[in-house]
Protein backbone atom coordinates (compact mmCIF):
# COMPACT_ATOMS: atom_id res chain seq x y z
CA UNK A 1 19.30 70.81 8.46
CA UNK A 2 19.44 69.11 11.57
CA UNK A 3 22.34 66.99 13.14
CA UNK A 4 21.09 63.65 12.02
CA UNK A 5 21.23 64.93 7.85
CA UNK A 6 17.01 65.52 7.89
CA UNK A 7 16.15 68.60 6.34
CA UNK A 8 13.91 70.90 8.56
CA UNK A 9 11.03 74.03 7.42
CA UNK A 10 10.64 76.97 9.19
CA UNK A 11 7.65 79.54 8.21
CA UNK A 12 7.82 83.46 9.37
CA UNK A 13 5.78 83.96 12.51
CA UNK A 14 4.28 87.27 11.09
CA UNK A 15 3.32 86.71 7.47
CA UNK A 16 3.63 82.59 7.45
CA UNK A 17 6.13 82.46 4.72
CA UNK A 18 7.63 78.85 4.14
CA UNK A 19 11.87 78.72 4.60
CA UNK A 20 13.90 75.71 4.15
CA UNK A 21 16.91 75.31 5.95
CA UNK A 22 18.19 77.90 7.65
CA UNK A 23 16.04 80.84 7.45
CA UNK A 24 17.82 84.44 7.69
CA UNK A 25 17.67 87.13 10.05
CA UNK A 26 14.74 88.94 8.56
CA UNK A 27 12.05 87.47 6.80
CA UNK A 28 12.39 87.99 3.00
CA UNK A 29 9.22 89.23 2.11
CA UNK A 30 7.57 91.27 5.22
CA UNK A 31 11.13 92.15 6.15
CA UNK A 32 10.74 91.74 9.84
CA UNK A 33 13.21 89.98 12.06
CA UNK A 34 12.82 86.17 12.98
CA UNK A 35 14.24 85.06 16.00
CA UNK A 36 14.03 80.99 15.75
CA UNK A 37 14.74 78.51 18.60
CA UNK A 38 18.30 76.70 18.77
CA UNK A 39 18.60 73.51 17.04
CA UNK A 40 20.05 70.74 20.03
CA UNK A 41 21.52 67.99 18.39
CA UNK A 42 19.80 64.98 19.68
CA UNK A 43 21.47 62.37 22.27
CA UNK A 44 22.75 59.46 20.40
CA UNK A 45 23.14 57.29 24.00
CA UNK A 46 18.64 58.57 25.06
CA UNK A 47 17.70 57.51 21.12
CA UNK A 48 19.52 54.25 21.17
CA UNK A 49 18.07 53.46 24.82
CA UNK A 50 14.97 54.37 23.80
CA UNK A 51 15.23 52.15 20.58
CA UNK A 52 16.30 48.90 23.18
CA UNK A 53 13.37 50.01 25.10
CA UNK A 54 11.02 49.84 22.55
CA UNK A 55 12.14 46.28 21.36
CA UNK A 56 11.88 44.75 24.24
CA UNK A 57 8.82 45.99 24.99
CA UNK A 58 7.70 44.27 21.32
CA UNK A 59 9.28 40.81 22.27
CA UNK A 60 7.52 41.12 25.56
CA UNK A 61 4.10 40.88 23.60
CA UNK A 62 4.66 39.04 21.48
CA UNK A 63 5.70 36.60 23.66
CA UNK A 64 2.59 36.80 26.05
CA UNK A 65 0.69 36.26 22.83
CA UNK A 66 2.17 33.01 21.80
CA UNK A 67 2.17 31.77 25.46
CA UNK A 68 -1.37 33.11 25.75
CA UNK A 69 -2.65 30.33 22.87
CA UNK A 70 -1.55 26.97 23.89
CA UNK A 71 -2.77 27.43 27.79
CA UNK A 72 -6.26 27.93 26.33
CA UNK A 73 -5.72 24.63 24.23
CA UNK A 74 -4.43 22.25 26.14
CA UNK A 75 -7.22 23.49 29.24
CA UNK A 76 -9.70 22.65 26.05
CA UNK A 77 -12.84 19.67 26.92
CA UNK A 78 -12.03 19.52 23.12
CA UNK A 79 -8.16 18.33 23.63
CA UNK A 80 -9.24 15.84 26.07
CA UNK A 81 -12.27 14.07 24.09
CA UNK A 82 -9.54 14.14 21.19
CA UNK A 83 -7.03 12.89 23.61
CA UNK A 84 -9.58 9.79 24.82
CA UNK A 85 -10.69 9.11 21.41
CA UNK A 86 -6.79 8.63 19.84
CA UNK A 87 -5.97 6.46 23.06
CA UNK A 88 -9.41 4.00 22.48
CA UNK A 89 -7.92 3.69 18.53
CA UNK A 90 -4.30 2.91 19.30
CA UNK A 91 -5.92 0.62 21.98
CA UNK A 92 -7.86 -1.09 19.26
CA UNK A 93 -5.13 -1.71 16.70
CA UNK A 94 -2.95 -3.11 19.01
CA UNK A 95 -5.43 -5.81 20.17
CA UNK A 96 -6.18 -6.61 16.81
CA UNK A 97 -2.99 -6.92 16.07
CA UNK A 98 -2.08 -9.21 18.81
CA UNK A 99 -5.23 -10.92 18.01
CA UNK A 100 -4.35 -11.71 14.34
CA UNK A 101 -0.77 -12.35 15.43
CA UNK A 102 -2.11 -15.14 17.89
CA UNK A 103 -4.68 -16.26 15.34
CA UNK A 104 -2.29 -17.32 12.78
CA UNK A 105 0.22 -18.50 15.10
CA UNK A 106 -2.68 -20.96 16.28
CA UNK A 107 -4.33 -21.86 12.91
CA UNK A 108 -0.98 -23.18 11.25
CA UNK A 109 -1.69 -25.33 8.33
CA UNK A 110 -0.87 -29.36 8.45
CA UNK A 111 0.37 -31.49 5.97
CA UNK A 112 -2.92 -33.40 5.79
CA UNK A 113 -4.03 -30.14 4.93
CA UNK A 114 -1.77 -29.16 2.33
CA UNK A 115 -2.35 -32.37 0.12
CA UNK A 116 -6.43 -32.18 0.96
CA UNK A 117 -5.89 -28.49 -1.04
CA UNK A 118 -3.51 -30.07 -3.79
CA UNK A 119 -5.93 -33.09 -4.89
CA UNK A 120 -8.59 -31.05 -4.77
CA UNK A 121 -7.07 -28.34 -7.18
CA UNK A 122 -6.17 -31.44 -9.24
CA UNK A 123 -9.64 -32.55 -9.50
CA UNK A 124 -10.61 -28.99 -10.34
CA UNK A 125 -8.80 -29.04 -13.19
CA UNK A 126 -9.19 -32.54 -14.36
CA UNK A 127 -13.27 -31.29 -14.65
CA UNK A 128 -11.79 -28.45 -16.25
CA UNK A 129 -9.65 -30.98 -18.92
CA UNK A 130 -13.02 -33.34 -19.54
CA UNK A 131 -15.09 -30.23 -19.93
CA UNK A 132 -12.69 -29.04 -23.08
CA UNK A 133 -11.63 -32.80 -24.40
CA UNK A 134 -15.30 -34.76 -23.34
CA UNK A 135 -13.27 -37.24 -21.46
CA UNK A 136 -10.82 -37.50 -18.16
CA UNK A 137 -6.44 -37.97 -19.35
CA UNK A 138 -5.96 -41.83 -19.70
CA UNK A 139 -3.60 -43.64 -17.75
CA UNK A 140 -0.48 -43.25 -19.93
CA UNK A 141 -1.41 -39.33 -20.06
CA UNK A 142 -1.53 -39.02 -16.44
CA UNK A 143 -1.61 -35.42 -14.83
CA UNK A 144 0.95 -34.79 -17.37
CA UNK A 145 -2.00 -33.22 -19.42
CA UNK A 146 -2.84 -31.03 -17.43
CA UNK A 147 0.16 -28.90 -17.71
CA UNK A 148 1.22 -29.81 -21.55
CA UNK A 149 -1.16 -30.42 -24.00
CA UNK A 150 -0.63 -33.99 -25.17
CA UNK A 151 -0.30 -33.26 -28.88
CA UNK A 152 3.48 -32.08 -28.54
CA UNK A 153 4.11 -35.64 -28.62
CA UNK A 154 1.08 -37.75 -29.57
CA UNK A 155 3.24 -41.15 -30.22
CA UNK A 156 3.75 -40.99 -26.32
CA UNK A 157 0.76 -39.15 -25.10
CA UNK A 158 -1.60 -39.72 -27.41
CA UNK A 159 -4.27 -36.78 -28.72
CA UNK A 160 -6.95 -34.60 -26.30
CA UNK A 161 -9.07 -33.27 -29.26
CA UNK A 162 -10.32 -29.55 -27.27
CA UNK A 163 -7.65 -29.08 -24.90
CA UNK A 164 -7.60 -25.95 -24.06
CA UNK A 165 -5.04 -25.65 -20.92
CA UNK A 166 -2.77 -25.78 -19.28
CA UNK A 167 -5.37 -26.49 -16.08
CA UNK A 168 -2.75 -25.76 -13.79
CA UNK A 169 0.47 -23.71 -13.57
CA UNK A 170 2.66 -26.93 -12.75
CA UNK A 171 3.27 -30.12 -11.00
CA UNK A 172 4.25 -30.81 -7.63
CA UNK A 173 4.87 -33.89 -4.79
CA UNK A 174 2.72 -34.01 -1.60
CA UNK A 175 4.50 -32.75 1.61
CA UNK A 176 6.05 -35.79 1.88
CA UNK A 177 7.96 -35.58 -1.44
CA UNK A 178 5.67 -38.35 -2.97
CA UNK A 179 3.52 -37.50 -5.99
CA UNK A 180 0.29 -37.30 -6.72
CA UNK A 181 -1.64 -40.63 -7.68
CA UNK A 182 -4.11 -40.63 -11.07
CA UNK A 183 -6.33 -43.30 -11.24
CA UNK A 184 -8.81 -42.93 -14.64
CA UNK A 185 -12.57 -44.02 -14.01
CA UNK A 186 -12.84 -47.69 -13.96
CA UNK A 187 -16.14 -47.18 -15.72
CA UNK A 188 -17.64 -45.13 -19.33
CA UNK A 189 -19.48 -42.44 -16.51
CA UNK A 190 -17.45 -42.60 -13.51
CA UNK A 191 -15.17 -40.67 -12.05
CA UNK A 192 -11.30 -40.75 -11.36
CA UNK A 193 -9.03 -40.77 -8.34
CA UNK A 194 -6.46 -38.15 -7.63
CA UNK A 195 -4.91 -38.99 -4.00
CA UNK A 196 -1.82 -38.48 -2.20
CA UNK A 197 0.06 -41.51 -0.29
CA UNK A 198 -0.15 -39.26 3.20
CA UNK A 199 3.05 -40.34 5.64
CA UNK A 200 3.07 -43.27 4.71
CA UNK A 201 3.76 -42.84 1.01
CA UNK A 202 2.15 -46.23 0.46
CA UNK A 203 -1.22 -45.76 -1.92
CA UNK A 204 -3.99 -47.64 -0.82
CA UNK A 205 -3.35 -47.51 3.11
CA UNK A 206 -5.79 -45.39 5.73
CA UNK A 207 -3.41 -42.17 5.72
CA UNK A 208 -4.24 -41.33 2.08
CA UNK A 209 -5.73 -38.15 1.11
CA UNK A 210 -8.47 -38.38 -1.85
CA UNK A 211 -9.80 -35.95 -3.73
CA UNK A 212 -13.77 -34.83 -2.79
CA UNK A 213 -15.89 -36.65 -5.65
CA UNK A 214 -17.71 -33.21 -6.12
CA UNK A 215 -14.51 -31.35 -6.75
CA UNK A 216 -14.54 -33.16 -10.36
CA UNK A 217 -17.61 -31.04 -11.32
CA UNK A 218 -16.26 -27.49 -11.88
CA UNK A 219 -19.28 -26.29 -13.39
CA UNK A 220 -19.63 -23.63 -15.75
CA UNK A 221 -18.92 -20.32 -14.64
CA UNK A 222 -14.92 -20.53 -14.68
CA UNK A 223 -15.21 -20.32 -18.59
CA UNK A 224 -16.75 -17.16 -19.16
CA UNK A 225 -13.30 -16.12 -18.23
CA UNK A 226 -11.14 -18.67 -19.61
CA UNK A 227 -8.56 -18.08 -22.10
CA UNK A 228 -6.44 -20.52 -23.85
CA UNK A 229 -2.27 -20.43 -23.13
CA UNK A 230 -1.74 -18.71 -26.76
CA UNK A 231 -3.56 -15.48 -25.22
CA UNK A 232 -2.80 -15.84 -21.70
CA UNK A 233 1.04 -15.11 -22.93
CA UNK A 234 1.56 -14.90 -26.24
CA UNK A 235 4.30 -16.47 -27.77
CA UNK A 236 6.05 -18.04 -24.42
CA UNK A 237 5.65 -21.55 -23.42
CA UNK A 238 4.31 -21.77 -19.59
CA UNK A 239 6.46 -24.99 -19.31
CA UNK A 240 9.47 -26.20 -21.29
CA UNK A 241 9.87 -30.02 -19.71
CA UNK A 242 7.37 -32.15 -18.40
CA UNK A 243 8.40 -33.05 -14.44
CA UNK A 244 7.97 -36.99 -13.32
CA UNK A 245 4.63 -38.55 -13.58
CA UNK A 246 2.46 -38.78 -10.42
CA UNK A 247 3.19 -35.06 -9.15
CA UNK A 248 0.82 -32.69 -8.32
CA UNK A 249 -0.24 -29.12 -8.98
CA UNK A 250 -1.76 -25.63 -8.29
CA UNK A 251 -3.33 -23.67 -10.69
């Protein structure tokens, strides 16, 4: 056995017989005598400098292997086409960014514009209302119709055989807190006017806003996916009071 605990073999030099451990003076079976070398106990200070040379000499390449990658890379026509290519994108989202920024900083909608978009959604809907009931609301109904279906109160509202609504969601003013203006047809076939007061807030003056005359013609395609207010949500009422005559609406 040596000094560090590992067991060591020995064979006789003459007849090649196998010993382990420490083999005697003569060999066992040929009987001659052995003479075997003296075992040195190794240097613990040469095997652990040895040991701190041979790690360092690992880290060192290792280290010229990691190093060795990335030069290649970034020295690459590859990295620098990728390089170009990310710069023109960022480039691009940022000036379509400022460009929609500036856009709808510019295109800012007007009053006048708001009410043109609320009488004609209330002329929408008023085609909507004659398409279901064969006729436009009456005076005394109003736009109130067009939220609440007249028959929860015929004594005040009257009837709307058909209806079919609510045509829009509920009423509104114009941006300048005045409502809406109904006006039925004046004649059997004719048409009725929805307008807003404009500035104003007088009816009747050069600043009102009137509903387009084709916007009362909704056509036919909306009701292929119409559905009445019983299956649009079941069991809930879309509006529990009726707001002040005259206002607006959105669908």
């Amino acid at each position: 056995m040596r000094g560090d605990g590992v067991m060591t073999a020995f064979r006789c030099p003459y007849c090649q017989s196998r010993f382990d451990g420490e083999p005697p003076p003569r060999c066992p079976k040929c009987g001659r005598i052995m003479r075997t070398p003296a075992m040195k106990t190794p240097n613990p200070r040469f095997a652990k400098r040895r040991q701190i040379q041979q790690i360092r000499s690992e880290y060192e390449q290792r280290a010229a292997g990691l190093t060795a990658v990335p030069v290649k890379m970034w020295r690459g026509p590859r990295l620098y086409f990728g390089v170009i290519v990310l710069l023109a994108l960022l480039g691009a989202a940022l000036f379509k960014a400022v460009d929609r920024s500036s856009m709808s900083k510019a295109v800012r909608r007007t009053p006048q514009m708001v009410a043109a978009d609320n009488v004609d959604v209330l002329a929408v809907a008023l085609g909507r209302f004659k398409f279901h009931t064969g006729g436009f609301p009456t005076a005394g109904q109003g736009l109130k119709v067009l939220v609440r279906s007249p028959e929860t109160d015929p004594a005040r509202f009257g009837t709307a055989p058909g209806w079919n609504g609510p045509y829009i969601s509920h009423l509104v003013n114009d941006p300048w807190g005045t409502g809406y203006v109904y006006e039925p047809p004046s004649e059997p076939n004719g048409l009725p006017r929805v307008f807003s007061c404009g500035p104003d807030k007088m009816p009747g003056t050069e600043d009102d806003v009137v509903a387009a005359a084709s916007m009362f013609d909704p056509g036919t395609a909306w009701t292929n996916g119409w559905v009445s207010e019983e299956e649009r949500i079941p069991g809930v009422r879309i509006l529990n009071a009726v707001p002040a005559v005259g206002a607006g609406g959105k669908d």
